[in-house]
N, C-alpha and C. Protein backbone atom coordinates (compact mmCIF):
# COMPACT_ATOMS: atom_id res chain seq x y z
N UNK A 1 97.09 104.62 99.63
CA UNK A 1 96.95 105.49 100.77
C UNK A 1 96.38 106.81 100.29
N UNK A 2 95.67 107.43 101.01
CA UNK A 2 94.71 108.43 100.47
C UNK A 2 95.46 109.53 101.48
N UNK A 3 95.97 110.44 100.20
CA UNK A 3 96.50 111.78 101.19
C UNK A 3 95.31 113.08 100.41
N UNK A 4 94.71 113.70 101.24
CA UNK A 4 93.84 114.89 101.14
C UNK A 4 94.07 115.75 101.70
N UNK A 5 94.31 116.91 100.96
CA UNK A 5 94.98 118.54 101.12
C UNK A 5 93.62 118.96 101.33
N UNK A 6 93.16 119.47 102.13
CA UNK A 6 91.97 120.32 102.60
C UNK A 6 92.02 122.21 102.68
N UNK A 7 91.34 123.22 101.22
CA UNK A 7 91.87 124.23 102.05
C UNK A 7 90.48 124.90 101.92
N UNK A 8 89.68 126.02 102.82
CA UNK A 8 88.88 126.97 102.81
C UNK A 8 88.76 127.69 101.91
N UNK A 9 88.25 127.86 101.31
CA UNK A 9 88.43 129.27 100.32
C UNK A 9 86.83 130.21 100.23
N UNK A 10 87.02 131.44 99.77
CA UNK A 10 85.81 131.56 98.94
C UNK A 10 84.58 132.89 100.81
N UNK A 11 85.87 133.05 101.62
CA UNK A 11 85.13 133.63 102.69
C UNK A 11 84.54 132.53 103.34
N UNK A 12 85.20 131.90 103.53
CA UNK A 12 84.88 130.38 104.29
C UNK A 12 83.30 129.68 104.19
N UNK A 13 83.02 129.50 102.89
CA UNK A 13 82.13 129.12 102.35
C UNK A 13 82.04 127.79 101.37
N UNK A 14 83.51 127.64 100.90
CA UNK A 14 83.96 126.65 99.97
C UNK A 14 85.25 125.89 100.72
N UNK A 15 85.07 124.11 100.84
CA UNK A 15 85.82 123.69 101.12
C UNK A 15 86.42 122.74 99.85
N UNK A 16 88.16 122.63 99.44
CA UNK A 16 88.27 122.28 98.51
C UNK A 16 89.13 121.05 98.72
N UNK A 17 89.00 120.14 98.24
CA UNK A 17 89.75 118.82 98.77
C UNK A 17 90.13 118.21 97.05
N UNK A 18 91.55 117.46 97.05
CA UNK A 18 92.21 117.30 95.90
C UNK A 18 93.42 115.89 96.63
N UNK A 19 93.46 115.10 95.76
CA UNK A 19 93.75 113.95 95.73
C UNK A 19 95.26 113.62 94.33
N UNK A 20 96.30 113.68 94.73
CA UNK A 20 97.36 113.39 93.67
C UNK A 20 97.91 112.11 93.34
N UNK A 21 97.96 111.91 91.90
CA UNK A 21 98.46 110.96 91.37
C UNK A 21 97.92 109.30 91.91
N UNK A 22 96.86 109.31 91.14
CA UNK A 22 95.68 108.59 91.43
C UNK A 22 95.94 107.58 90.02
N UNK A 23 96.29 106.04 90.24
CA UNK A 23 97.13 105.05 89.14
C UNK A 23 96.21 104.99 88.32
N UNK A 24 95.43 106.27 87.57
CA UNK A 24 93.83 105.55 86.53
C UNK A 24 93.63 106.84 85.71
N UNK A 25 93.37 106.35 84.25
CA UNK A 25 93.44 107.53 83.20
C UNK A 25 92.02 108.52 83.53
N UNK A 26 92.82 109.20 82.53
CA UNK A 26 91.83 110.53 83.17
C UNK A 26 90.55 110.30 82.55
N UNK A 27 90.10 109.53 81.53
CA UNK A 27 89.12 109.45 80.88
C UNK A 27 87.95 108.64 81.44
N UNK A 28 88.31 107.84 82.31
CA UNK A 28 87.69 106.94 83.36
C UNK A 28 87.51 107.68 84.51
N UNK A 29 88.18 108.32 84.96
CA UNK A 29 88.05 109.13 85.67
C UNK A 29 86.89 110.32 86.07
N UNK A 30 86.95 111.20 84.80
CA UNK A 30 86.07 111.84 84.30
C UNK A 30 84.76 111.18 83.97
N UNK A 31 84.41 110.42 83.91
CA UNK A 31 83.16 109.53 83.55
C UNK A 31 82.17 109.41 84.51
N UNK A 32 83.50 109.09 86.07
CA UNK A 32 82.30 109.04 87.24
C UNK A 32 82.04 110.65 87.41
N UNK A 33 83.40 111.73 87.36
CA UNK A 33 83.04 112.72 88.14
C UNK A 33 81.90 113.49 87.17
N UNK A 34 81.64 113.54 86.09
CA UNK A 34 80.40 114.19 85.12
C UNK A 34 79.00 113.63 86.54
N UNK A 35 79.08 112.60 86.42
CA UNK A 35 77.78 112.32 87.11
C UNK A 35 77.58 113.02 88.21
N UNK A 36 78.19 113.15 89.24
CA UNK A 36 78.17 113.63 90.40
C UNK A 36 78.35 115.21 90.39
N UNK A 37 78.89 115.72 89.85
CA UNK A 37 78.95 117.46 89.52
C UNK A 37 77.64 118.16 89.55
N UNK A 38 77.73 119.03 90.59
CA UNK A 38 76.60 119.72 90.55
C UNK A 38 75.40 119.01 91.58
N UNK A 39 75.80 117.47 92.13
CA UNK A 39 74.88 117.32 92.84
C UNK A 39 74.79 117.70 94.47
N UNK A 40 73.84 117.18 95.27
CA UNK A 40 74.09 117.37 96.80
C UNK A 40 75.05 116.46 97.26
N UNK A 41 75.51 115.93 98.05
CA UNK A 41 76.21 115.74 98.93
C UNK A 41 75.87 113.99 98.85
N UNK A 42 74.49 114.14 99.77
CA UNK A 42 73.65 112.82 99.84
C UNK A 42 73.37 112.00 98.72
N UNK A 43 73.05 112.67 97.64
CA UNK A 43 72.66 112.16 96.36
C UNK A 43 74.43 111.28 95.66
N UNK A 44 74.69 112.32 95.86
CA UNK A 44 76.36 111.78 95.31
C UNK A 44 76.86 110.69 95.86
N UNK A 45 76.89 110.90 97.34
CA UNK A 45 77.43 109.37 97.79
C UNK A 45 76.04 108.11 97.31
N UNK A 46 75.05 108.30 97.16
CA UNK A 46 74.43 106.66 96.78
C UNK A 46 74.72 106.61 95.27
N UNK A 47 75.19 107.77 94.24
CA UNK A 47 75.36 107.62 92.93
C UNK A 47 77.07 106.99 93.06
N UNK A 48 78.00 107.42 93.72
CA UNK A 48 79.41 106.60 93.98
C UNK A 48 79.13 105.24 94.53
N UNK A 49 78.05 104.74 95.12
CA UNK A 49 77.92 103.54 96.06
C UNK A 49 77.59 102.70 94.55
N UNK A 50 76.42 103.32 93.73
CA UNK A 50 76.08 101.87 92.64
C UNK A 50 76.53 102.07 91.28
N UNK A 51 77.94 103.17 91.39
CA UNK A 51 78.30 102.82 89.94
C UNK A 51 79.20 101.49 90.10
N UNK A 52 79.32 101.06 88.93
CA UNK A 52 80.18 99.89 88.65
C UNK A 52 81.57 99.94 88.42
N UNK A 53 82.15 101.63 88.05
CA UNK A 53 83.13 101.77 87.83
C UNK A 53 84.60 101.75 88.86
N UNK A 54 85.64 101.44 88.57
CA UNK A 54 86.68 101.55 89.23
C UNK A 54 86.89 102.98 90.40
N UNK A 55 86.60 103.69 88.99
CA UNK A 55 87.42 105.18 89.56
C UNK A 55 85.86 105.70 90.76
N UNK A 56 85.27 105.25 90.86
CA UNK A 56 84.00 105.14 91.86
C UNK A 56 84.94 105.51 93.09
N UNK A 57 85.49 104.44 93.41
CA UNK A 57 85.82 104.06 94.83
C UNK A 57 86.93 105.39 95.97
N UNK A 58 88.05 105.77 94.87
CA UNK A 58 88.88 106.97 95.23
C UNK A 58 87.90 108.28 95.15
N UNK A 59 86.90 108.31 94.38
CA UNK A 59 86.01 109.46 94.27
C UNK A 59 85.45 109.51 95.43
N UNK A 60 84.60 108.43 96.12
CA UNK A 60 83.68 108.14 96.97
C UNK A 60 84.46 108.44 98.40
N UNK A 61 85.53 108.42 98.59
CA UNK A 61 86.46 108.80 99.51
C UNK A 61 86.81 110.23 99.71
N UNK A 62 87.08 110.68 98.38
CA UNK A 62 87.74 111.74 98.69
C UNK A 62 86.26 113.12 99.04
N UNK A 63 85.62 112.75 98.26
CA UNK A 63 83.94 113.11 98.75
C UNK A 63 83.76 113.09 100.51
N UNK A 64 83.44 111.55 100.74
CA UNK A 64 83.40 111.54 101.81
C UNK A 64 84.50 112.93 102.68
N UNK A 65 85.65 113.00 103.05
CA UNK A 65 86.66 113.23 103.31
C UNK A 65 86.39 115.17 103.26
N UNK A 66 86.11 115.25 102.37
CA UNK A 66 85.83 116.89 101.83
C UNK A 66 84.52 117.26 102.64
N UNK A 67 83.70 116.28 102.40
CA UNK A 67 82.37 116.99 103.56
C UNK A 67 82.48 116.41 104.84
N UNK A 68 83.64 115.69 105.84
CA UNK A 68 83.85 116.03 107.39
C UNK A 68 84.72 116.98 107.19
N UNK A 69 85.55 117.50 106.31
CA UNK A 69 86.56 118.48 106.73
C UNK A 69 85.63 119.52 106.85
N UNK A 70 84.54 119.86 105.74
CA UNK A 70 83.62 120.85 105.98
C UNK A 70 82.72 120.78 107.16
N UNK A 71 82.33 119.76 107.53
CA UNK A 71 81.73 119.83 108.74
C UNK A 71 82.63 120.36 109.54
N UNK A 72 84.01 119.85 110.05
CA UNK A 72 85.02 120.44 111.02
C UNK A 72 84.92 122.08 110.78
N UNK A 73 85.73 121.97 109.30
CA UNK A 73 86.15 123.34 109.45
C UNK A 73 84.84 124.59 109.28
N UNK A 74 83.52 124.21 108.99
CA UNK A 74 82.89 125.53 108.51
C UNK A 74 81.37 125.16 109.34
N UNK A 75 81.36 123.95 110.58
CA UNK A 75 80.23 123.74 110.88
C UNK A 75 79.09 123.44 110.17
N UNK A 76 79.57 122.73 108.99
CA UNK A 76 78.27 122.57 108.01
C UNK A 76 77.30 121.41 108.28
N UNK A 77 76.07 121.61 108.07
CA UNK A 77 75.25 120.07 108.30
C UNK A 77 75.57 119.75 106.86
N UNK A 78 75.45 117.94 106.49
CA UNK A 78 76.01 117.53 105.41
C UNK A 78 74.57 117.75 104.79
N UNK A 79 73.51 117.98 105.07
CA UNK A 79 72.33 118.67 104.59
C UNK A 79 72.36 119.35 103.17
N UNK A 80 73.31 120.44 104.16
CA UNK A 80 73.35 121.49 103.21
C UNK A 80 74.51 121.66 102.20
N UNK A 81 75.05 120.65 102.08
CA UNK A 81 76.45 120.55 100.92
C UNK A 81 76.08 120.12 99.72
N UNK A 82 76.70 121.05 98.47
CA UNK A 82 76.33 120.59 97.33
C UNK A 82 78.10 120.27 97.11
N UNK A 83 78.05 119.93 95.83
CA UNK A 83 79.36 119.56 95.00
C UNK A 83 79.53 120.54 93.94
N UNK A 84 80.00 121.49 93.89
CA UNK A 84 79.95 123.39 92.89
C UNK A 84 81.33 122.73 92.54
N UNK A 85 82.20 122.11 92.66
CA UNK A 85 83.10 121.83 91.40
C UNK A 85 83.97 120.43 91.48
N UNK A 86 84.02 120.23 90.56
CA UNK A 86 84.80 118.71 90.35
C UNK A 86 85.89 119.07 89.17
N UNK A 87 86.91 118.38 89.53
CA UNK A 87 87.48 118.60 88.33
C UNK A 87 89.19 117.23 88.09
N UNK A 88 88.93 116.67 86.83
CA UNK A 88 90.00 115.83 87.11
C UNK A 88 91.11 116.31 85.96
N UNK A 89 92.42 115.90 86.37
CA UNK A 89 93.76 116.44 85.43
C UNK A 89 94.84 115.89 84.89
N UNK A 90 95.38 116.05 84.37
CA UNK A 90 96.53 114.35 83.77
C UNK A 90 97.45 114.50 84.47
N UNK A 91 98.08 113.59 84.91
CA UNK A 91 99.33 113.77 85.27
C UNK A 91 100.67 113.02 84.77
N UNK A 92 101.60 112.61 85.66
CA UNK A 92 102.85 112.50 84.43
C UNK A 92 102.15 110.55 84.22
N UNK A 93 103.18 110.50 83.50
CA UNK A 93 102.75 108.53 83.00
C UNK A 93 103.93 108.12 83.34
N UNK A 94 103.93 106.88 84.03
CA UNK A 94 105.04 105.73 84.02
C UNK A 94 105.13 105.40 82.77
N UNK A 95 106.27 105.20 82.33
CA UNK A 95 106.78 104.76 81.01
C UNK A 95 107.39 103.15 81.37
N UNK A 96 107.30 101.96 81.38
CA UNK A 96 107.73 100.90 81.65
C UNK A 96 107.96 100.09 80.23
N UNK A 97 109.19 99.22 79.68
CA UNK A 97 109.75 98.52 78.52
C UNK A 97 109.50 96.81 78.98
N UNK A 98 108.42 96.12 77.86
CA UNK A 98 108.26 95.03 78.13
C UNK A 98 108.77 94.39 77.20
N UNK A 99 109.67 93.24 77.61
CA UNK A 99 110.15 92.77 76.24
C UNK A 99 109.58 92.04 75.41
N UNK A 100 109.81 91.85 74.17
CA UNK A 100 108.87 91.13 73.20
C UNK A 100 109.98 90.21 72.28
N UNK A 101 109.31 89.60 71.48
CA UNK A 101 110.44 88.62 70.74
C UNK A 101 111.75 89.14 69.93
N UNK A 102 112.36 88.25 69.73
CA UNK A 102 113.31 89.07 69.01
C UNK A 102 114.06 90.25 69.55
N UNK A 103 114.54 90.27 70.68
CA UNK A 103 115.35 91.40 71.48
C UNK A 103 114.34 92.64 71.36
N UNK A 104 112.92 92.83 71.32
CA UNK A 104 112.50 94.12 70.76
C UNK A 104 111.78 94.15 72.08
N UNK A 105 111.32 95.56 72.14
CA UNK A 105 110.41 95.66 73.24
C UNK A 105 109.49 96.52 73.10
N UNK A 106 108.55 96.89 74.52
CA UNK A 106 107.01 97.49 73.68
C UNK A 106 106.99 98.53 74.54
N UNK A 107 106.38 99.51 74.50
CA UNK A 107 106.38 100.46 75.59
C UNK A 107 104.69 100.34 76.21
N UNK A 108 105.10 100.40 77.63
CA UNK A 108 103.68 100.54 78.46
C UNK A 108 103.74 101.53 79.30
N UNK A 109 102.24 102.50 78.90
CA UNK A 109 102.12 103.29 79.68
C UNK A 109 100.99 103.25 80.69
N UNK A 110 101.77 103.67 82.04
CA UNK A 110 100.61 103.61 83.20
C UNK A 110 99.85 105.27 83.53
N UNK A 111 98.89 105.61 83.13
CA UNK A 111 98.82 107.09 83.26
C UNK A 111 98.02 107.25 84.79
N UNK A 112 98.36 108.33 85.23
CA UNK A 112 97.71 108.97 86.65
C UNK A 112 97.06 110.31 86.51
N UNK A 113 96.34 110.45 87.51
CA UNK A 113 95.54 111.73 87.50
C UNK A 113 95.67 112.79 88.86
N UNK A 114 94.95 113.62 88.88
CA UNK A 114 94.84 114.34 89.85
C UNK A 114 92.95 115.04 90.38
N UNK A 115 92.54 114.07 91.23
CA UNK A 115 91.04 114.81 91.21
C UNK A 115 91.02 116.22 92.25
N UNK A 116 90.49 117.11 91.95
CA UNK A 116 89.71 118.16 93.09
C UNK A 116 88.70 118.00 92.76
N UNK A 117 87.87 118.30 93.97
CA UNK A 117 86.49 118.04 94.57
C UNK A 117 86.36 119.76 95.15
N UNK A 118 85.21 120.54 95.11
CA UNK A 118 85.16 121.52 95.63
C UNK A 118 83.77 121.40 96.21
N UNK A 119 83.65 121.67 97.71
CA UNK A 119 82.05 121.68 97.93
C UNK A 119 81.69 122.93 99.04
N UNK A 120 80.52 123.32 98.67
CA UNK A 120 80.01 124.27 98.89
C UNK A 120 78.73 123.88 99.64
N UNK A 121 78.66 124.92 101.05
CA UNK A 121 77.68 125.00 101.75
C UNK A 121 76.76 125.94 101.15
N UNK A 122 75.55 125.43 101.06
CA UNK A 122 74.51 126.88 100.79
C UNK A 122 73.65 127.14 101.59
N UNK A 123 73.69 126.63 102.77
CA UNK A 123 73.15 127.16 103.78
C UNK A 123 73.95 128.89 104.09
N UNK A 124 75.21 129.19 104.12
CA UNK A 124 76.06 130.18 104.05
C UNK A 124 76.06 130.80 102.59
N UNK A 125 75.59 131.14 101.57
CA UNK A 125 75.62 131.78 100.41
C UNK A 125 73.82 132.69 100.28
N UNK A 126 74.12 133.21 99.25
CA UNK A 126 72.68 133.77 99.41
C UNK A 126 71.77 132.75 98.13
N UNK A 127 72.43 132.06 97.52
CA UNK A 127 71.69 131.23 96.82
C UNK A 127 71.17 129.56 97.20
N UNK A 128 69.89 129.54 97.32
CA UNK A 128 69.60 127.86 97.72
C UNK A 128 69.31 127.10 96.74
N UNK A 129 69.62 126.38 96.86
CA UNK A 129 69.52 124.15 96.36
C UNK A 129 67.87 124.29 96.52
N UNK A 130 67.32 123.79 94.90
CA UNK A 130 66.23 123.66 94.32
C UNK A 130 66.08 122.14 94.12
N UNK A 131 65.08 121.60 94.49
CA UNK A 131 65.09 120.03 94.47
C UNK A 131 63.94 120.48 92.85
N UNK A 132 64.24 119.43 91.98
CA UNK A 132 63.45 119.04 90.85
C UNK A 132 62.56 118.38 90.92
């Protein structure tokens, strides 16, 4: 279930959306969000649509999710949305005991994360989005 904290910040210019305790290490994690950092909006969702990776799919959501809240809350066309920050964080680990031969057992850890997504209209800033 996807719970997203939505807040304004920044003179209502920056909408910031963040996603907790997400069942996937942070290192996988971080892999999709490098790619997408720094891009537009549009570009990002077809780069979440053909990666192959897992952690794709909760990214691609919470993306989605961050630019209608910005549309709601700041009237933005999805035009004009870039992605000005990404950022993923560790969070605690399930510790679970599997047993193994001999009365012994192994320890397994399940680690979780925490993504924020920050996106920014620049239609509202004094700086514009340069296509290459």
């Amino acid at each position: 279930m996807l719970y997203v904290v939505t807040t304004v910040v920044d003179r209502k210019r920056e909408v910031r959306a963040y996603h907790n305790n997400i069942p996937m290490s942070v290192h996988k994690a971080r892999r999709v969000i490098d790619q997408i950092r720094g891009r537009s909006y549009e570009e990002a969702l077809m780069i979440l649509e053909l990666l192959p990776y897992r952690a794709s799919d909760p990214i691609f959501k919470l993306v989605y999710s961050a630019a209608t809240n910005a549309g709601s809350n700041l009237n933005s066309n999805e035009a004009n949305l870039i992605i000005s920050r990404a950022r993923v964080d560790g969070r605690t680990s399930v510790k679970k005991l599997k047993p193994r031969a001999r009365g012994r057992s192994y320890a397994i850890k399940r680690p979780s994360c925490k993504i924020v997504i920050v996106i920014k209209d620049i239609s509202l800033s004094k700086y514009k989005l340069v296509e290459c």
